[in-house]
N, C-alpha and C. Protein backbone atom coordinates (compact mmCIF):
# COMPACT_ATOMS: atom_id res chain seq x y z
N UNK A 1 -19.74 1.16 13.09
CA UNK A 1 -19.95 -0.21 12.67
C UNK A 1 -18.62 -0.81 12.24
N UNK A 2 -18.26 -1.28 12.75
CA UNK A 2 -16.68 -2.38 12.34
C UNK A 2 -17.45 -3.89 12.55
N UNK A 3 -16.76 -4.28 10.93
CA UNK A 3 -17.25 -5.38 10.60
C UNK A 3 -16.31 -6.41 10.05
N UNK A 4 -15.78 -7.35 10.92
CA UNK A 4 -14.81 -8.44 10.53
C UNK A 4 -15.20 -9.69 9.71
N UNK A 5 -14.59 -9.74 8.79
CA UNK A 5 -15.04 -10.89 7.46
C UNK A 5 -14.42 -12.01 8.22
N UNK A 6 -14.76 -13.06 7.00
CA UNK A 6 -14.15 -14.45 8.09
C UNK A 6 -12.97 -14.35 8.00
N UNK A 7 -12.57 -15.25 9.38
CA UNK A 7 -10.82 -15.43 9.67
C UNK A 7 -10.21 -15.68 8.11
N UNK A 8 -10.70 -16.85 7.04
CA UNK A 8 -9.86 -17.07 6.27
C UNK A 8 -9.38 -15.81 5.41
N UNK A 9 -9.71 -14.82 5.72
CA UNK A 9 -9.39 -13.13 4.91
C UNK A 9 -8.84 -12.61 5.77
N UNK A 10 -8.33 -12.55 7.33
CA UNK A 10 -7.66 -12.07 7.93
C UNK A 10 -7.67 -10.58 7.46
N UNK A 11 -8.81 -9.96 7.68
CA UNK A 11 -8.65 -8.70 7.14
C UNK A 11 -10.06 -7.76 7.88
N UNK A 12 -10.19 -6.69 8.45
CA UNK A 12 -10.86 -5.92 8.79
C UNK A 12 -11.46 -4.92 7.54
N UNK A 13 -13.00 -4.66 7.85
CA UNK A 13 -13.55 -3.51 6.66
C UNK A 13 -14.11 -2.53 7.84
N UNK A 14 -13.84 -1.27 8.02
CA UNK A 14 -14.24 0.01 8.86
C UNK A 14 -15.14 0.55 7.67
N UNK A 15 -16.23 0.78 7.80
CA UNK A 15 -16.19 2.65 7.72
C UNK A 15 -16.02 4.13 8.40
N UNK A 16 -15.46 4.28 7.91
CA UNK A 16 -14.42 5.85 8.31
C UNK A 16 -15.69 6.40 8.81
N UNK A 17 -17.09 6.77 8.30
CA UNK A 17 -18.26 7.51 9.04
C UNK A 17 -17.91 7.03 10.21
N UNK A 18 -17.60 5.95 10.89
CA UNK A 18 -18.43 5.50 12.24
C UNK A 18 -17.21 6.07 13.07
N UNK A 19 -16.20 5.71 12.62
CA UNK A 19 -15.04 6.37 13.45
C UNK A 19 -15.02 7.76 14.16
N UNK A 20 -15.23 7.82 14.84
CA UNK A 20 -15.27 9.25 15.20
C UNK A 20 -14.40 9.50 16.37
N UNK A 21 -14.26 8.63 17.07
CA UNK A 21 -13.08 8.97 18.70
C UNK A 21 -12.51 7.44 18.63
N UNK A 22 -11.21 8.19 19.33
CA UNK A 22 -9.90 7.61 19.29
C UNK A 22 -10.11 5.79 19.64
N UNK A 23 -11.35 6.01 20.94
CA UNK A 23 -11.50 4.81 21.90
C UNK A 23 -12.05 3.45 20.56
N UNK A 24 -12.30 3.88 19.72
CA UNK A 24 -12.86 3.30 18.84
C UNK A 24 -11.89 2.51 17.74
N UNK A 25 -10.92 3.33 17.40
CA UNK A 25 -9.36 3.24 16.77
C UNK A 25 -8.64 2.22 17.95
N UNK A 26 -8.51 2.15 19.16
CA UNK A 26 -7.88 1.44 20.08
C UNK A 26 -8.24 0.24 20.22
N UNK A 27 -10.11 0.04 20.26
CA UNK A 27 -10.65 -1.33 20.23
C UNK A 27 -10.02 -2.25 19.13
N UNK A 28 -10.20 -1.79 17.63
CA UNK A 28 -9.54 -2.41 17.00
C UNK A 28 -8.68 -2.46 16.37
N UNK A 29 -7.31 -1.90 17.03
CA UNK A 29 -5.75 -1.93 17.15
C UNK A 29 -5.77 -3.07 18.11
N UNK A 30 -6.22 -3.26 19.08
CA UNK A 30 -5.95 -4.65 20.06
C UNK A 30 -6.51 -6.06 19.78
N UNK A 31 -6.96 -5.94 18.74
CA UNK A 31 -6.97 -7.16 17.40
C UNK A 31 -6.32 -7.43 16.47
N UNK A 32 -5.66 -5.99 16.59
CA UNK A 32 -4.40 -6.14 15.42
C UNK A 32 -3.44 -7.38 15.88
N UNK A 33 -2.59 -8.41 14.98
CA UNK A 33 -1.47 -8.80 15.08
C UNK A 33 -0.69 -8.58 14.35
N UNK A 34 1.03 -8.14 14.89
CA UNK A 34 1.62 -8.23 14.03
C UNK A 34 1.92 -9.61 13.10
N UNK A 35 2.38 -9.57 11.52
CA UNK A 35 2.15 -10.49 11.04
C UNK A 35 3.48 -11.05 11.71
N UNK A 36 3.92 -12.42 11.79
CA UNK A 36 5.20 -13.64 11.63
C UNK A 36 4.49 -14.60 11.15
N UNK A 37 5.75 -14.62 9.73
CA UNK A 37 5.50 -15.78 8.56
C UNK A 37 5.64 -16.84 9.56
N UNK A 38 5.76 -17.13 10.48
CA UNK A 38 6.33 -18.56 11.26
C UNK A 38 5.02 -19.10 12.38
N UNK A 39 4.32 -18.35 12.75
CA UNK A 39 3.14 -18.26 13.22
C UNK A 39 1.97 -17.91 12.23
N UNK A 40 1.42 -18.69 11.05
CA UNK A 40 0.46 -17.81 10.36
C UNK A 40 -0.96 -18.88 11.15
N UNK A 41 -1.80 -17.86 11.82
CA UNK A 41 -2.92 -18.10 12.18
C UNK A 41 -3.81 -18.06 11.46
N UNK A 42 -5.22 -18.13 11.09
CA UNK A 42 -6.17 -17.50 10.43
C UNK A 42 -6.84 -16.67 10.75
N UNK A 43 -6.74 -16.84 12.33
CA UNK A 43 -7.95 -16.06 13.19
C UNK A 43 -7.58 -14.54 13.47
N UNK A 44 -6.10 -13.83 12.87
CA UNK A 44 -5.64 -13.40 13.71
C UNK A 44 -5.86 -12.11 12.21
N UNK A 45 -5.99 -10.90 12.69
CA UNK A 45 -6.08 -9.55 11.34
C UNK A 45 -4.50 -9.30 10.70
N UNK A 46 -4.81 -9.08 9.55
CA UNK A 46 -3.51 -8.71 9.16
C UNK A 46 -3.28 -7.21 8.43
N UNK A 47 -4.78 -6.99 8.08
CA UNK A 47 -4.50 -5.57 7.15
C UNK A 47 -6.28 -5.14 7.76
N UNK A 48 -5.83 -3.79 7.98
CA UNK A 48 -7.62 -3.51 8.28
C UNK A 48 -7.30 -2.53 7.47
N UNK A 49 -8.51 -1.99 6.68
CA UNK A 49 -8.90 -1.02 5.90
C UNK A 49 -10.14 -0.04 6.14
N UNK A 50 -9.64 1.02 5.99
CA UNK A 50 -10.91 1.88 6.60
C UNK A 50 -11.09 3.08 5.43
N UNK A 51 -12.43 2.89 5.28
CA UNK A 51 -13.01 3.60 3.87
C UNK A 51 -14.07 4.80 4.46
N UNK A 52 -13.83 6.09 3.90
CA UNK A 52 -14.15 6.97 4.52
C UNK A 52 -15.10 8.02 3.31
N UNK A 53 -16.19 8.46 3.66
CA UNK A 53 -17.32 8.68 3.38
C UNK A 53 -17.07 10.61 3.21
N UNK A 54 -15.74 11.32 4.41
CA UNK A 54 -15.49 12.51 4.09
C UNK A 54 -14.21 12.17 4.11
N UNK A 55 -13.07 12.60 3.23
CA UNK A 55 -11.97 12.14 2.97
C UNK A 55 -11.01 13.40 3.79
N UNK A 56 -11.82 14.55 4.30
CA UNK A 56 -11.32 15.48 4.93
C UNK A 56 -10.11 15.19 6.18
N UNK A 57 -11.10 14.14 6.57
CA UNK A 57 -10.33 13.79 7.91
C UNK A 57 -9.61 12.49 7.82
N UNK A 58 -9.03 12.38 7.03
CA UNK A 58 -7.97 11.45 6.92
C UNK A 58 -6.64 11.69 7.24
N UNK A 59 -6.26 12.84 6.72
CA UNK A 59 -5.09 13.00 7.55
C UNK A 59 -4.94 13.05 9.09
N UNK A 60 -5.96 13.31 9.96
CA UNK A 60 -6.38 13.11 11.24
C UNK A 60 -6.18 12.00 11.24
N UNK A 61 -6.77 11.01 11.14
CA UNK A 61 -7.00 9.32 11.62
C UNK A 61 -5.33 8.72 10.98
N UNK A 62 -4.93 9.24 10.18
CA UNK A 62 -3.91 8.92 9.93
C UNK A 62 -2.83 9.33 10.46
N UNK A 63 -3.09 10.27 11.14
CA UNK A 63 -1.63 10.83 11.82
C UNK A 63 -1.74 9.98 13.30
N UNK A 64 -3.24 9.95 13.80
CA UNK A 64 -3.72 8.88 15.02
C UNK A 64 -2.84 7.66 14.68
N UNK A 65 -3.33 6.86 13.86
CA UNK A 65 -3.05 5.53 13.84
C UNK A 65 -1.35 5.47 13.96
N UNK A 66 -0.51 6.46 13.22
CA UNK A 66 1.05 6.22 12.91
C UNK A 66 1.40 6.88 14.54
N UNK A 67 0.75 7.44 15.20
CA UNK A 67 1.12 7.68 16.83
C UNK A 67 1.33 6.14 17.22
N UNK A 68 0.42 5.36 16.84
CA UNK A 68 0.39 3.82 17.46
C UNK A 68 1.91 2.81 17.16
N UNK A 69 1.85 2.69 17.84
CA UNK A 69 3.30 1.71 17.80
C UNK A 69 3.21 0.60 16.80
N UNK A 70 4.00 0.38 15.91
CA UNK A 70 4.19 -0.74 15.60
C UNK A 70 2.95 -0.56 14.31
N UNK A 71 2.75 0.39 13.98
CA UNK A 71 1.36 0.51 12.79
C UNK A 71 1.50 1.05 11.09
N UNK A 72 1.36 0.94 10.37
CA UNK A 72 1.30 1.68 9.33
C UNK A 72 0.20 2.02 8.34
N UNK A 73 0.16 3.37 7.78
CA UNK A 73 -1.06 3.61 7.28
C UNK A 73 -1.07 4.34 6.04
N UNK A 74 -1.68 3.58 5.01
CA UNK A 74 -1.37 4.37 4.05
C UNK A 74 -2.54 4.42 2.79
N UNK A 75 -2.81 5.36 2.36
CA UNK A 75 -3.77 4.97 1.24
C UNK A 75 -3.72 4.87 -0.19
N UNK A 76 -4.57 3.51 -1.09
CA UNK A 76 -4.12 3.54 -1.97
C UNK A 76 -5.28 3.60 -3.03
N UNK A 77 -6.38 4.50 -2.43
CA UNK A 77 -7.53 5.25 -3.42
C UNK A 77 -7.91 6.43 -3.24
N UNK A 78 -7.18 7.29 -2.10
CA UNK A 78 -7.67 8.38 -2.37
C UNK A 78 -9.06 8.49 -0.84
N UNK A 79 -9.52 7.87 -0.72
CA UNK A 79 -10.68 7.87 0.02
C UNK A 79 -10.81 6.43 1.38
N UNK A 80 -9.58 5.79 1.20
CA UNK A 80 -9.36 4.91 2.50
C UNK A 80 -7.99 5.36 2.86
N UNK A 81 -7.83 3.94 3.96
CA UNK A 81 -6.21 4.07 4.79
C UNK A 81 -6.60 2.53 4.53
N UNK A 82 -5.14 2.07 4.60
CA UNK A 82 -4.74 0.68 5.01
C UNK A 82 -4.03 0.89 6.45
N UNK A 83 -4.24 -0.17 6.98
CA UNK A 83 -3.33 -0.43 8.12
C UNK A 83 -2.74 -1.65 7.83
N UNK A 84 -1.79 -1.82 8.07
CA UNK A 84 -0.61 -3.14 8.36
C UNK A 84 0.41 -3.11 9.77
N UNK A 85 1.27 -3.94 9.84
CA UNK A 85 2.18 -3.96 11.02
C UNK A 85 3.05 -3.14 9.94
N UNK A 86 4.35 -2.87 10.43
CA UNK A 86 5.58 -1.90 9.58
C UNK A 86 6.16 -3.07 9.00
N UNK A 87 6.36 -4.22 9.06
CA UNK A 87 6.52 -5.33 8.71
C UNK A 87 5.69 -5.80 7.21
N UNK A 88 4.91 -5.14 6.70
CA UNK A 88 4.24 -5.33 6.04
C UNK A 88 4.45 -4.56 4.96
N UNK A 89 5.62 -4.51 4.54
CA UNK A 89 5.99 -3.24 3.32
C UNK A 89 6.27 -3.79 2.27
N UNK A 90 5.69 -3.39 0.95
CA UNK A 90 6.26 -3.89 -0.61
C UNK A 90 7.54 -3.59 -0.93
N UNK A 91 8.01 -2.16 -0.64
CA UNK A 91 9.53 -2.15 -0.67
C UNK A 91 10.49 -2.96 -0.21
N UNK A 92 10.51 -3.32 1.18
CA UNK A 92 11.45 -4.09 2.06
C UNK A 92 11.15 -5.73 1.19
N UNK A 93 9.65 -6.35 1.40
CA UNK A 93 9.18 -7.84 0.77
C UNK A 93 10.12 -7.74 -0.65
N UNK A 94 9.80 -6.93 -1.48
CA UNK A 94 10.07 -6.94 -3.07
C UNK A 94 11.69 -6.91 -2.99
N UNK A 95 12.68 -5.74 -2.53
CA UNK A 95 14.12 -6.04 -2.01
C UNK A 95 14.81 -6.93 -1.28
N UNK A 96 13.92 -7.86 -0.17
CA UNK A 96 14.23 -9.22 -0.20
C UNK A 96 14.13 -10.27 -1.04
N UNK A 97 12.85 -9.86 -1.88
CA UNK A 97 12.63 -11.27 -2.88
C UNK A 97 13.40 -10.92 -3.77
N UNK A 98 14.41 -9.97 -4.11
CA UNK A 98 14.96 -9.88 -5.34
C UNK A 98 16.41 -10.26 -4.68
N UNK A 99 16.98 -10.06 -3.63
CA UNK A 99 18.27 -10.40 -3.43
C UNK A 99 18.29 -11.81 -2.89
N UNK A 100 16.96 -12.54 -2.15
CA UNK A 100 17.10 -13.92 -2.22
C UNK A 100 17.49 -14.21 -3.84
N UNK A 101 16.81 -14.36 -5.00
CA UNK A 101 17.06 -14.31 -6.18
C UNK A 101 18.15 -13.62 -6.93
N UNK A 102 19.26 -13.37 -5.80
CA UNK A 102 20.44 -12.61 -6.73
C UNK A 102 20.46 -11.54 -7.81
N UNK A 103 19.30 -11.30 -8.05
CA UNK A 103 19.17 -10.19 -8.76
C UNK A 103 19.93 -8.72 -8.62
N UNK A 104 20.48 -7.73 -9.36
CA UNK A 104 20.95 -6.73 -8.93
C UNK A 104 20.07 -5.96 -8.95
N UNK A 105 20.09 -4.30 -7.83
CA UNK A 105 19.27 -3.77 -8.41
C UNK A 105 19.00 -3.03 -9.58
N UNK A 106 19.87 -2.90 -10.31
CA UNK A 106 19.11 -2.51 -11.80
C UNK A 106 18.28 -3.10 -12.24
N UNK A 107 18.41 -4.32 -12.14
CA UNK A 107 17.38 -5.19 -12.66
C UNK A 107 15.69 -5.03 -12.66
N UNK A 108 15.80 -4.73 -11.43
CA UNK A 108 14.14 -4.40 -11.03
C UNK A 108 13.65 -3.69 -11.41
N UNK A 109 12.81 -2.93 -11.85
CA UNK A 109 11.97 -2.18 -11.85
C UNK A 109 10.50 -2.20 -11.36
N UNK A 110 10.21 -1.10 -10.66
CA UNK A 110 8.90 -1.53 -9.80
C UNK A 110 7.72 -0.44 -10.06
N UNK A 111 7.00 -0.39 -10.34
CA UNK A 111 5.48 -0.10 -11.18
C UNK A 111 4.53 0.35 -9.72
N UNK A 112 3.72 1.95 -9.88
CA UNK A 112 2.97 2.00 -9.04
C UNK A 112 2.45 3.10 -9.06
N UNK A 113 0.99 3.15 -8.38
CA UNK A 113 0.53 4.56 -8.68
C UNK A 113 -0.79 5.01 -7.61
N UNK A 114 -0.27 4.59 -6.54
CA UNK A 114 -0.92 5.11 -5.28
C UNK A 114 0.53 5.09 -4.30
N UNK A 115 0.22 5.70 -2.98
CA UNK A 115 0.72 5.99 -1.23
C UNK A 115 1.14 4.57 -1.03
N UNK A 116 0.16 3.82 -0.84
CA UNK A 116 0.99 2.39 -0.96
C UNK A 116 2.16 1.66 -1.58
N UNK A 117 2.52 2.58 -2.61
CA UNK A 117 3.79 2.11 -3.74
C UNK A 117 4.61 3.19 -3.14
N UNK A 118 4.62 3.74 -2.29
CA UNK A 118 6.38 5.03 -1.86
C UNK A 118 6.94 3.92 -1.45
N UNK A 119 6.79 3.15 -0.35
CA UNK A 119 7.96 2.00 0.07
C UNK A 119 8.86 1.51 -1.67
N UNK A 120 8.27 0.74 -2.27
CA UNK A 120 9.12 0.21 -3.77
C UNK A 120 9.62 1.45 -4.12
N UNK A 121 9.16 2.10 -4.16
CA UNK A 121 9.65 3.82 -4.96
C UNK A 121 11.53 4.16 -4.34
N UNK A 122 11.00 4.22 -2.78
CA UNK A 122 12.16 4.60 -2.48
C UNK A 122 13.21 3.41 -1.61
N UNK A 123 13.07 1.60 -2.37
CA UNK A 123 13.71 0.97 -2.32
C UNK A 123 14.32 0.82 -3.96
N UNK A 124 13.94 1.27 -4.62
CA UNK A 124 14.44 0.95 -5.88
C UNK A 124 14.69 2.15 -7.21
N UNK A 125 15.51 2.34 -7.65
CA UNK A 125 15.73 3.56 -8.29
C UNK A 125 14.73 3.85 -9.97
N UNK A 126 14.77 2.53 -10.36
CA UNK A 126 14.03 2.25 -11.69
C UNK A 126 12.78 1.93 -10.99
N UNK A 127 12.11 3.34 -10.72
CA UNK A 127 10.52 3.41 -10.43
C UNK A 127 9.76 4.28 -11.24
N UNK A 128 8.57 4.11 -11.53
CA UNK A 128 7.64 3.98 -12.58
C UNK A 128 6.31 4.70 -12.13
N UNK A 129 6.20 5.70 -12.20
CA UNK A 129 4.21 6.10 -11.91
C UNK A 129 3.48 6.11 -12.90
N UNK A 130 2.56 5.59 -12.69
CA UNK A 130 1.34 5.14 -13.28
C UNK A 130 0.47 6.01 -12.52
N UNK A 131 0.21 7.61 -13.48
CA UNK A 131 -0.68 8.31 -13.09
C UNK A 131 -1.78 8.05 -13.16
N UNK A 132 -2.67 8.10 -12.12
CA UNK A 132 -4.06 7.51 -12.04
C UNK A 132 -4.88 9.06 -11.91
N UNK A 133 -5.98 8.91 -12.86
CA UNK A 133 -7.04 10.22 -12.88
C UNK A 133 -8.02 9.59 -11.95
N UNK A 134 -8.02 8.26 -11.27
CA UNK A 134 -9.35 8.50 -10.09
C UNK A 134 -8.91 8.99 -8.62
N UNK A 135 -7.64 9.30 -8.52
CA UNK A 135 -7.42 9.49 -7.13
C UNK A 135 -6.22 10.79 -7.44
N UNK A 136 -5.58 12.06 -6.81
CA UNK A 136 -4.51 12.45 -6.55
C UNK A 136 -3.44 11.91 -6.00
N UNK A 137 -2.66 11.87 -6.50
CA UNK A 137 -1.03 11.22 -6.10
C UNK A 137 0.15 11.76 -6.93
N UNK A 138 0.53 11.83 -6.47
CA UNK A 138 1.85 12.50 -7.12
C UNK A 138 3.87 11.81 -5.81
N UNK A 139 4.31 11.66 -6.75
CA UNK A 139 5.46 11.27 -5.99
C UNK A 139 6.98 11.57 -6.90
N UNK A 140 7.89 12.43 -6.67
CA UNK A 140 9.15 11.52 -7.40
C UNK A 140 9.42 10.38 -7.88
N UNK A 141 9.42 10.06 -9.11
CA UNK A 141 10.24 8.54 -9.90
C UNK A 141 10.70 9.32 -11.00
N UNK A 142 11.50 8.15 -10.80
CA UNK A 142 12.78 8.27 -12.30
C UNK A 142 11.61 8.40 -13.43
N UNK A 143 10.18 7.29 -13.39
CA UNK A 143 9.60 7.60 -14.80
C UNK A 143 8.62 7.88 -14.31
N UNK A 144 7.21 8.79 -15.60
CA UNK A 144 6.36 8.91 -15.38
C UNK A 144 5.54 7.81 -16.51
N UNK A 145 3.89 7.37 -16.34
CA UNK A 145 3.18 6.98 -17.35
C UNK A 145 1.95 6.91 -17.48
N UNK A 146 1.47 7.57 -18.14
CA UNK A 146 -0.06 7.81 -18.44
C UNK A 146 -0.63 6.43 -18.24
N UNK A 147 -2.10 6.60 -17.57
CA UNK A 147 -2.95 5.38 -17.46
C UNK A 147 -3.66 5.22 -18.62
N UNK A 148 -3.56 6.13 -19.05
CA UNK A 148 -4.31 5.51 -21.25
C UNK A 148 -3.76 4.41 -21.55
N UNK A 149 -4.70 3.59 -21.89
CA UNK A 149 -4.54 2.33 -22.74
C UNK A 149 -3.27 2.64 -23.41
N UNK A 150 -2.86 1.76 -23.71
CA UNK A 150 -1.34 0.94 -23.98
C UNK A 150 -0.02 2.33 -23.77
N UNK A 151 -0.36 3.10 -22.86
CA UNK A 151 0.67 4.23 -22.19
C UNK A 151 1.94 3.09 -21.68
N UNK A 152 1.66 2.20 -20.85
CA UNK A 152 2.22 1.37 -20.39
C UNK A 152 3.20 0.65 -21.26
N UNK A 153 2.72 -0.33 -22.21
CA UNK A 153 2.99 -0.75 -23.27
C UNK A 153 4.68 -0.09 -24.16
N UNK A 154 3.86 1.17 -24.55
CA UNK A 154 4.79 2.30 -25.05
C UNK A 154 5.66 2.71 -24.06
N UNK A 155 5.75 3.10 -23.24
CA UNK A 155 7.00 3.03 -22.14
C UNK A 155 7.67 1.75 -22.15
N UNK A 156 7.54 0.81 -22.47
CA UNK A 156 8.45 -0.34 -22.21
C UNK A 156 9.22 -0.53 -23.53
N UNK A 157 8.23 -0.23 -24.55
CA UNK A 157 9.06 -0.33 -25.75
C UNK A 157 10.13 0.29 -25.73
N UNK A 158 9.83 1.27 -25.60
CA UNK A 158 10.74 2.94 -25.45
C UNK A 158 11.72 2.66 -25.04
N UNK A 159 11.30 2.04 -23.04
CA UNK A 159 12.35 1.64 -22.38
C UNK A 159 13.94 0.78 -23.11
N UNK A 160 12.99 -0.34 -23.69
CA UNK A 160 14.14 -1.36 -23.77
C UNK A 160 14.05 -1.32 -25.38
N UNK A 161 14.05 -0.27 -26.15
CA UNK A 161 14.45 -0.18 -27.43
C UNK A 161 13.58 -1.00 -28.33
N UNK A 162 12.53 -1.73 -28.33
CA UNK A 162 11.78 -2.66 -29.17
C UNK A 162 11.55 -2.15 -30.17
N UNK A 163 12.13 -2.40 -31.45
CA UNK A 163 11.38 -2.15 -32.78
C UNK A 163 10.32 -3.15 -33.22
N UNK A 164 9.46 -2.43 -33.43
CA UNK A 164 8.39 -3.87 -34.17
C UNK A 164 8.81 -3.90 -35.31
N UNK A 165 8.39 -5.33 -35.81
CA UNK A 165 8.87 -5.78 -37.06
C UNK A 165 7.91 -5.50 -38.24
């Protein structure tokens, strides 16, 4: 069952049960568009997501989809994949929007705690995990930070020296 929401969401919902052969993965890859900011259509997909019911076989469908040209796949619960064009990365977007803005990179720091956040991770050195107990993930960063209430908070203080008054 693949089920496309309206154009104005430009976005595909799979479930991973139905997937089962490749021919099925191909139908809707040839709906895929890559995104260009200069052409934005409505009609056209930009991110399909596929949510999967045995999480076993994800690395399967995922190693499928990154065979595909021009694709990327990554998950950021543990129990789906995203797809995007390679064009579609937070690292590369976030390192452009910061050097349009002159920013150096020290400046940045970038926050994350799923597969979807390695692009920022390994565009930027002041990176941050936000260990999450609903999904496994684990990655190299400079920091680590508990998802307990105000964990976050307390790392920043820390970070940038804040004494409360």
């Amino acid at each position: 069952m693949v089920e496309f929401l309206g154009s104005e969401k430009r976005y595909a919902q799979i479930m991973g049960a139905h997937l089962n052969h490749e021919p099925e993965l191909e139908t809707l890859f040839n709906s895929f568009e890559l995104y260009d900011p200069t052409s934005f259509e409505m009609d056209r997909i930009l991110k399909i997501e596929i949510c999967f019911e045995d999480v076993h076989v994800i690395p399967d469908v995922k190693e499928m989809i990154l065979n595909h040209v021009n694709l990327h796949a990554v998950s950021s619960m543990g129990f789906n994949l995203e797809i995007t064009s390679l064009s579609a990365n937070k690292g590369k977007k976030l390192k452009s929007y910061a050097q349009d803005r002159h920013f150096k990179e020290d400046e940045v720091m970038v926050f994350g705690d799923g597969e979807n956040d390695i692009s920022m991770f390994e565009q930027f050195k002041h990176s941050v995990l936000i260990e999450n107990k609903n999904h496994l993930f684990d990655y190299p960063t400079q920091y680590r930070v508990s998802s307990k209430e105000d964990a976050l908070a307390e790392f920043l203080k820390d970070y940038f020296q804040i004494k409360e008054a």
